[in-house]
Protein backbone atom coordinates (compact mmCIF):
# COMPACT_ATOMS: atom_id res chain seq x y z
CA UNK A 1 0.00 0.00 0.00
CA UNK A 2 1.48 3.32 -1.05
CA UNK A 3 2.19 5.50 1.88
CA UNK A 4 0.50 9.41 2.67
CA UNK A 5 1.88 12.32 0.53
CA UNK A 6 1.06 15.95 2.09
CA UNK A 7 1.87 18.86 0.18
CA UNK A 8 2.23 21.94 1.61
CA UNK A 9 2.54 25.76 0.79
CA UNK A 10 4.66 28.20 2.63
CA UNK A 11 4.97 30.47 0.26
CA UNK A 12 3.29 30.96 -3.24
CA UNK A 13 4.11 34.58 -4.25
CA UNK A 14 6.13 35.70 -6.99
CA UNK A 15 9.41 38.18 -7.43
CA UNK A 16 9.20 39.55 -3.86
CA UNK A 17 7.04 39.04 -0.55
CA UNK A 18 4.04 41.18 0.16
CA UNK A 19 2.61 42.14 3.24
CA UNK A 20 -0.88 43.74 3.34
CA UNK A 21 -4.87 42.36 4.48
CA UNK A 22 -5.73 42.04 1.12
CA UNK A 23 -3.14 39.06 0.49
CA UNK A 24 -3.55 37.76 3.88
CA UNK A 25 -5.99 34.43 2.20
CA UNK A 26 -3.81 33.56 -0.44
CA UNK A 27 -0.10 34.91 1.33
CA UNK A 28 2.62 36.93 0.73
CA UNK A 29 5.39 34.65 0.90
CA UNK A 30 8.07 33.57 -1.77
CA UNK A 31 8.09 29.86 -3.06
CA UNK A 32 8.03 27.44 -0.59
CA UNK A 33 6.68 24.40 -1.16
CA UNK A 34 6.91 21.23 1.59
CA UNK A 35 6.21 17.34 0.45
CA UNK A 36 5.93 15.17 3.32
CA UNK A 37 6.13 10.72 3.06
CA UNK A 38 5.01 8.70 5.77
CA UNK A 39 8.70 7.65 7.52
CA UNK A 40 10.95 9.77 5.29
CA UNK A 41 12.56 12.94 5.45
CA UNK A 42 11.08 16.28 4.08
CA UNK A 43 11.62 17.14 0.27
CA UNK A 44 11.45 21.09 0.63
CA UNK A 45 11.17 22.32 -2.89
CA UNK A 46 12.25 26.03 -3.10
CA UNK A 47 14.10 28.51 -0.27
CA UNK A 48 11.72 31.33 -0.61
CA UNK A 49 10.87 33.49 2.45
CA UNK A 50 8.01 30.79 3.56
CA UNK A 51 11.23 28.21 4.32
CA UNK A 52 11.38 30.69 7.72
CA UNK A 53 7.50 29.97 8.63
CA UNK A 54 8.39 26.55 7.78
CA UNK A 55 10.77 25.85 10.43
CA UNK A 56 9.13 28.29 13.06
CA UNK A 57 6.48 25.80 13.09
CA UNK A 58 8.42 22.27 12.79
CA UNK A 59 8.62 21.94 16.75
CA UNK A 60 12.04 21.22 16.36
CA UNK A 61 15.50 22.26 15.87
CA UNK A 62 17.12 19.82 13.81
CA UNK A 63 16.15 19.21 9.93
CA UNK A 64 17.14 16.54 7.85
CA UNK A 65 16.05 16.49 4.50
CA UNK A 66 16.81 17.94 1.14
CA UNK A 67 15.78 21.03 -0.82
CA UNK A 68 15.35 20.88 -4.24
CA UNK A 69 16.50 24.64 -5.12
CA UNK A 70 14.70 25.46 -8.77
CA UNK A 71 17.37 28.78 -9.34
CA UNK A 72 19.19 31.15 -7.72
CA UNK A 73 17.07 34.31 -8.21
CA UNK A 74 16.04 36.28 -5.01
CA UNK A 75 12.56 34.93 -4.36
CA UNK A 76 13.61 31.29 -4.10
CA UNK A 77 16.74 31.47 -2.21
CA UNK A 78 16.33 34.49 0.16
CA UNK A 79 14.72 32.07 3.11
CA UNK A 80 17.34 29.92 3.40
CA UNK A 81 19.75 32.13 5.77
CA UNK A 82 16.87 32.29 7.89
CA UNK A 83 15.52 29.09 8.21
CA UNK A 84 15.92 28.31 12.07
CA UNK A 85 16.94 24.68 11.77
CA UNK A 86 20.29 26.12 9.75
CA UNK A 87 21.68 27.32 12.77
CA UNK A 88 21.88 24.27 14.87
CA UNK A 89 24.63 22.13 13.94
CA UNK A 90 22.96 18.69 14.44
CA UNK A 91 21.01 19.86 11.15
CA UNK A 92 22.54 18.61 7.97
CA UNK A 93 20.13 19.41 5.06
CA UNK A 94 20.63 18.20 1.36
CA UNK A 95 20.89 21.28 -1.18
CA UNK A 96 20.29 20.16 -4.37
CA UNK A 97 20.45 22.83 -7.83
CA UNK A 98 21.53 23.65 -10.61
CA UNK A 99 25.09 24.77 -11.46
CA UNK A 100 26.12 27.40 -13.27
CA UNK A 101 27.80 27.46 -17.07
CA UNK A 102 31.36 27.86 -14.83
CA UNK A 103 30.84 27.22 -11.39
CA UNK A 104 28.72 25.00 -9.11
CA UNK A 105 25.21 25.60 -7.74
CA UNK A 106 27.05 25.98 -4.18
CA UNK A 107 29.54 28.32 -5.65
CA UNK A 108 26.97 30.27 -7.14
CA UNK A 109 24.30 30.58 -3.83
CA UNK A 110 28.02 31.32 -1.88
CA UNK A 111 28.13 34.57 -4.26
CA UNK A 112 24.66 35.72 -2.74
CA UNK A 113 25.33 34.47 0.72
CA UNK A 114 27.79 37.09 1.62
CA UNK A 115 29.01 40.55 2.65
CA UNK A 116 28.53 42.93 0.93
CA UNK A 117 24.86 41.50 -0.26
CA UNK A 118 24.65 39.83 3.33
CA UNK A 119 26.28 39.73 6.84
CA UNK A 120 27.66 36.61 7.10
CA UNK A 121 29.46 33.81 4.28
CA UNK A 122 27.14 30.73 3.95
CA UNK A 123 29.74 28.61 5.67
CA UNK A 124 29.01 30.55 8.59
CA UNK A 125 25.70 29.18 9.21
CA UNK A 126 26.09 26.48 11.71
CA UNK A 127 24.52 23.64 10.11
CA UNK A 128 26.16 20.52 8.13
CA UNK A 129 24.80 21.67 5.09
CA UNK A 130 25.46 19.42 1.96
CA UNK A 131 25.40 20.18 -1.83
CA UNK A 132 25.06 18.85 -5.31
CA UNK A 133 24.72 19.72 -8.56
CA UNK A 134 21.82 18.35 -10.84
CA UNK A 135 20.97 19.43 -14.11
CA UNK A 136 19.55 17.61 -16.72
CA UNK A 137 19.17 14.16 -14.57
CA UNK A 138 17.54 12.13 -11.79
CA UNK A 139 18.51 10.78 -8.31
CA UNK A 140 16.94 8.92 -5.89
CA UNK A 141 15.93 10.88 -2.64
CA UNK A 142 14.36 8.11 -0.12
CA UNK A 143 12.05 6.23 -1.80
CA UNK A 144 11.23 9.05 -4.52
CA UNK A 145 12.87 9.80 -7.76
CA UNK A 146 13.28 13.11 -8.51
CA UNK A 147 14.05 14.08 -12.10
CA UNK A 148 15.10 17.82 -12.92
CA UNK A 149 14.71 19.00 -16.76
CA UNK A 150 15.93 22.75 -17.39
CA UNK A 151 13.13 24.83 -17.92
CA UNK A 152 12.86 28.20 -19.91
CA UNK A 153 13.33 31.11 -18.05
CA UNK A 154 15.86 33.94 -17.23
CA UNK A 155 19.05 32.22 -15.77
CA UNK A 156 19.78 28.44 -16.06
CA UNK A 157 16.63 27.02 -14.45
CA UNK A 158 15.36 23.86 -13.21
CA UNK A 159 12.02 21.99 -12.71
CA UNK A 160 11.41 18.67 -10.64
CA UNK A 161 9.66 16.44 -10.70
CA UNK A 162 8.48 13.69 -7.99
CA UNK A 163 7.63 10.32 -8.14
CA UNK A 164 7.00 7.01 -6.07
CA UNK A 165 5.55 4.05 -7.82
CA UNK A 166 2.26 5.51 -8.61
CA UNK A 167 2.07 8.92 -7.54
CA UNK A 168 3.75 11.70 -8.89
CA UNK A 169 4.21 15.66 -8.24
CA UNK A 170 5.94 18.53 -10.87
CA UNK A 171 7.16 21.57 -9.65
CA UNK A 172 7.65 24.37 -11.95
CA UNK A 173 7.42 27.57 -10.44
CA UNK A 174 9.42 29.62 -13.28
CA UNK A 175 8.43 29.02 -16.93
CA UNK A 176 8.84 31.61 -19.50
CA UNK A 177 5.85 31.70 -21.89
CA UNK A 178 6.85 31.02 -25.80
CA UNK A 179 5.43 33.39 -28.86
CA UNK A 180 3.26 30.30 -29.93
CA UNK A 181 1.22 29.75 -27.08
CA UNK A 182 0.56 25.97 -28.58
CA UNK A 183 3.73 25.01 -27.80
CA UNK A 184 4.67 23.27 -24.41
CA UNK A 185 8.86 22.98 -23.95
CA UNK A 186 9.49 19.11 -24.04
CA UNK A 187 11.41 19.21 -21.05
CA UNK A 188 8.58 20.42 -19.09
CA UNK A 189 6.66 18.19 -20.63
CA UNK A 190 8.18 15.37 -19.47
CA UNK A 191 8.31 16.61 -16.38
CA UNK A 192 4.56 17.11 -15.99
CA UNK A 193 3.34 13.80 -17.95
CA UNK A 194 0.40 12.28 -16.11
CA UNK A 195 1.10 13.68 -12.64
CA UNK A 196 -1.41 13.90 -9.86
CA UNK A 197 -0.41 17.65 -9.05
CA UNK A 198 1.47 19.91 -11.10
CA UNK A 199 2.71 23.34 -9.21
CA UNK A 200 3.14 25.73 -12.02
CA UNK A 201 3.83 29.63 -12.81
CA UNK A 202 0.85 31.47 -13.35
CA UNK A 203 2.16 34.74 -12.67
CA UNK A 204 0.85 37.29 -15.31
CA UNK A 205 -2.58 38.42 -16.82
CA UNK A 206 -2.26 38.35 -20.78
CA UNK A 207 -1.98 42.60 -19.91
CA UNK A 208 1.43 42.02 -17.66
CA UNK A 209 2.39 39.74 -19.94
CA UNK A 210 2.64 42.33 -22.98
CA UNK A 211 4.69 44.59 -20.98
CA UNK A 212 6.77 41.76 -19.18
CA UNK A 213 7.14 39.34 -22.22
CA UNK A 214 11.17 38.67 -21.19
CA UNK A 215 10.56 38.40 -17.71
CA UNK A 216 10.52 34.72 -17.97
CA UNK A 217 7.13 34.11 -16.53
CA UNK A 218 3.73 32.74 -18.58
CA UNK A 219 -0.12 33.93 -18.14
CA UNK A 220 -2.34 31.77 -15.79
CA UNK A 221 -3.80 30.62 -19.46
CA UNK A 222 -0.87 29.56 -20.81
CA UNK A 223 -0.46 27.63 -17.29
CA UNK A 224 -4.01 25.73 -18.19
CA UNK A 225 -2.38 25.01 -21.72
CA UNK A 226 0.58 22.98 -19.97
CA UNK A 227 -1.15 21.15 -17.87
CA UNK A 228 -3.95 20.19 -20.29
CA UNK A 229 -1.32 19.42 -22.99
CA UNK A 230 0.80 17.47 -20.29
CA UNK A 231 -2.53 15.74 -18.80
CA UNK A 232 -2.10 16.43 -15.48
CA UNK A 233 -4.71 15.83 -13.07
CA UNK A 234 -4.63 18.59 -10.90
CA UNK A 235 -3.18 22.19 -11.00
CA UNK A 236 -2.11 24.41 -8.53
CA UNK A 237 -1.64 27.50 -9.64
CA UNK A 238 1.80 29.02 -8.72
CA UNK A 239 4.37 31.87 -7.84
CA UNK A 240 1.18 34.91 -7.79
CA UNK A 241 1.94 38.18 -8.65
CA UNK A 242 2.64 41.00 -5.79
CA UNK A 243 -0.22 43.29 -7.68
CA UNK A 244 -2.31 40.53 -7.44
CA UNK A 245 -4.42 40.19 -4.21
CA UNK A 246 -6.87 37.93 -2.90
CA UNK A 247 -9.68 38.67 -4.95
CA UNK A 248 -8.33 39.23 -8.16
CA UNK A 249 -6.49 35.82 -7.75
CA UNK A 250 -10.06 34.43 -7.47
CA UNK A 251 -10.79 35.56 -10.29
CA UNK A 252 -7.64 34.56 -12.70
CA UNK A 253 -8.97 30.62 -11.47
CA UNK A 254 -11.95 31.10 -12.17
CA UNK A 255 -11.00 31.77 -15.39
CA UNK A 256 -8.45 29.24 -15.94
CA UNK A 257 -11.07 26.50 -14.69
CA UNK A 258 -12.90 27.75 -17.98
CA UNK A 259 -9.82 26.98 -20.25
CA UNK A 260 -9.30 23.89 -19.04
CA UNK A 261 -11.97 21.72 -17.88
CA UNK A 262 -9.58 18.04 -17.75
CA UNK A 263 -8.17 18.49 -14.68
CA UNK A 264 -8.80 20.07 -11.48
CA UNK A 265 -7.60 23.67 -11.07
CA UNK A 266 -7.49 26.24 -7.96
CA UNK A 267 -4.63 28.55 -6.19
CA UNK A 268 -1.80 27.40 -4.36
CA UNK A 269 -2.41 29.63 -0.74
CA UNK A 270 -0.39 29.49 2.21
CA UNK A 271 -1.21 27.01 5.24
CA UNK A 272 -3.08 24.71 2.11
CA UNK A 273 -2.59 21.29 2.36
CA UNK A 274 -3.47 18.31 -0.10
CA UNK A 275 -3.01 14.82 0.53
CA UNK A 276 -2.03 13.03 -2.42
């Protein structure tokens, strides 16, 4: 019998937290996004400011697990210095991303993690953190296999996805939209094939979109497009934008529910949980 998946939100915004009442439902917090097995360790996908509420709430102060870092922009690494786990040296969490065209992913996230951009070096944080590199390939991480694919979008950039024997999870919070909206990236593709919950950018009305075309982000329709095209059975609409509140994110479902009618659709918020 396959054992419980949870999936959890700690943070679903896009490009920088927000703070105000009307975001409270849906949340201000960068990407975040917790999977929890029955007798394994976490699989933390993203280091976005909800990694902090994360651990604030894990009633403990050790972590051992792994993060599956997507890239190395702001929004999905700024949590990590703060996570409260970091700092206690029992902790000694897997970082898994992408490296860079000529250095490695820890290289890279050592360039952020430091004066003059920061107060401390990364190696100053007390925990036994571990890295490695994965682009373009799969490992095993407990009894899942995570596969990451490079997906379009500013930077080198990857998507995950996560699978047990039958039951399976993508993650791609990032995805720049192509001119022919028809057209689904293979890579992403395979990384969403047949999954049970896909976790996907749906940052931009088609009006941001016109005057943000190379920001590297897609509209929430385009988002319906991928995981209709990819058959996915549910999606969870992803990585919000900070003009977009409560309401108007309502609305940009509501819509997308319309586009796609083959699989179930609705907004990733924080505190949700699904059970898979």
């Amino acid at each position: 019998m396959q054992a419980g998946v949870t999936v959890s939100f700690f943070g679903v915004r896009g490009s920088t937290p927000c703070a105000c009442t009307s975001m409270s439902r849906i949340g201000g917090n960068t990407s975040c996004v917790v999977i929890e097995r029955d007798g394994e360790d976490p699989i933390i996908c993203d280091a976005g400011t909800g990694l902090r509420f994360y651990g604030l709430g894990l009633g403990e102060d050790q972590f051992h697990g792994t993060m599956l870092i997507s890239h190395l922009h702001w929004d999905h690494v700024q949590g990590l210095p703060f996570f409260p786990q970091i700092l206690n040296e029992e902790s000694d969490p897997l970082l898994v991303g992408p490296p860079q065209p000529t250095i490695s992913f820890r290289e890279a996230l050592s360039d952020f993690v430091r004066p003059p951009y920061f107060p401390v070096r990364l190696d100053v944080l007390a925990g036994s953190m571990r890295f490695q590199d994965l682009w373009e390939d799969s490992m095993q991480v407990g009894s899942a296999m995570v596969t990451a694919r490079s997906v379009p979008h500013n930077g080198r950039t990857s998507g995950y996805r996560i699978e047990w024997d039958d039951l399976s999870i993508a993650y791609v919070p990032d995805h720049q939209q192509p001119n022919d909206e028809t057209h689904v990236d293979p890579g992403v593709l395979e990384l969403a094939d047949g999954v049970d919950l896909l976790i996907h950018d749906a940052q931009f009305t088609p009006e941001l979109f016109s005057v943000r075309r190379e920001w590297g982000h897609c509209t929430t329709r385009y988002a319906a497009t991928v995981a209709e095209t990819a058959g996915a059975k549910r999606l969870a609409m992803f990585h919000h934008d900070p003009l977009h509140d409560d309401d108007a994110i309502d609305g940009l479902v509501a819509e997308a529910q319309g586009w796609n009618t083959s699989c179930e659709i609705f907004a990733a918020s924080e505190g949700l949980k699904i059970s898979l």
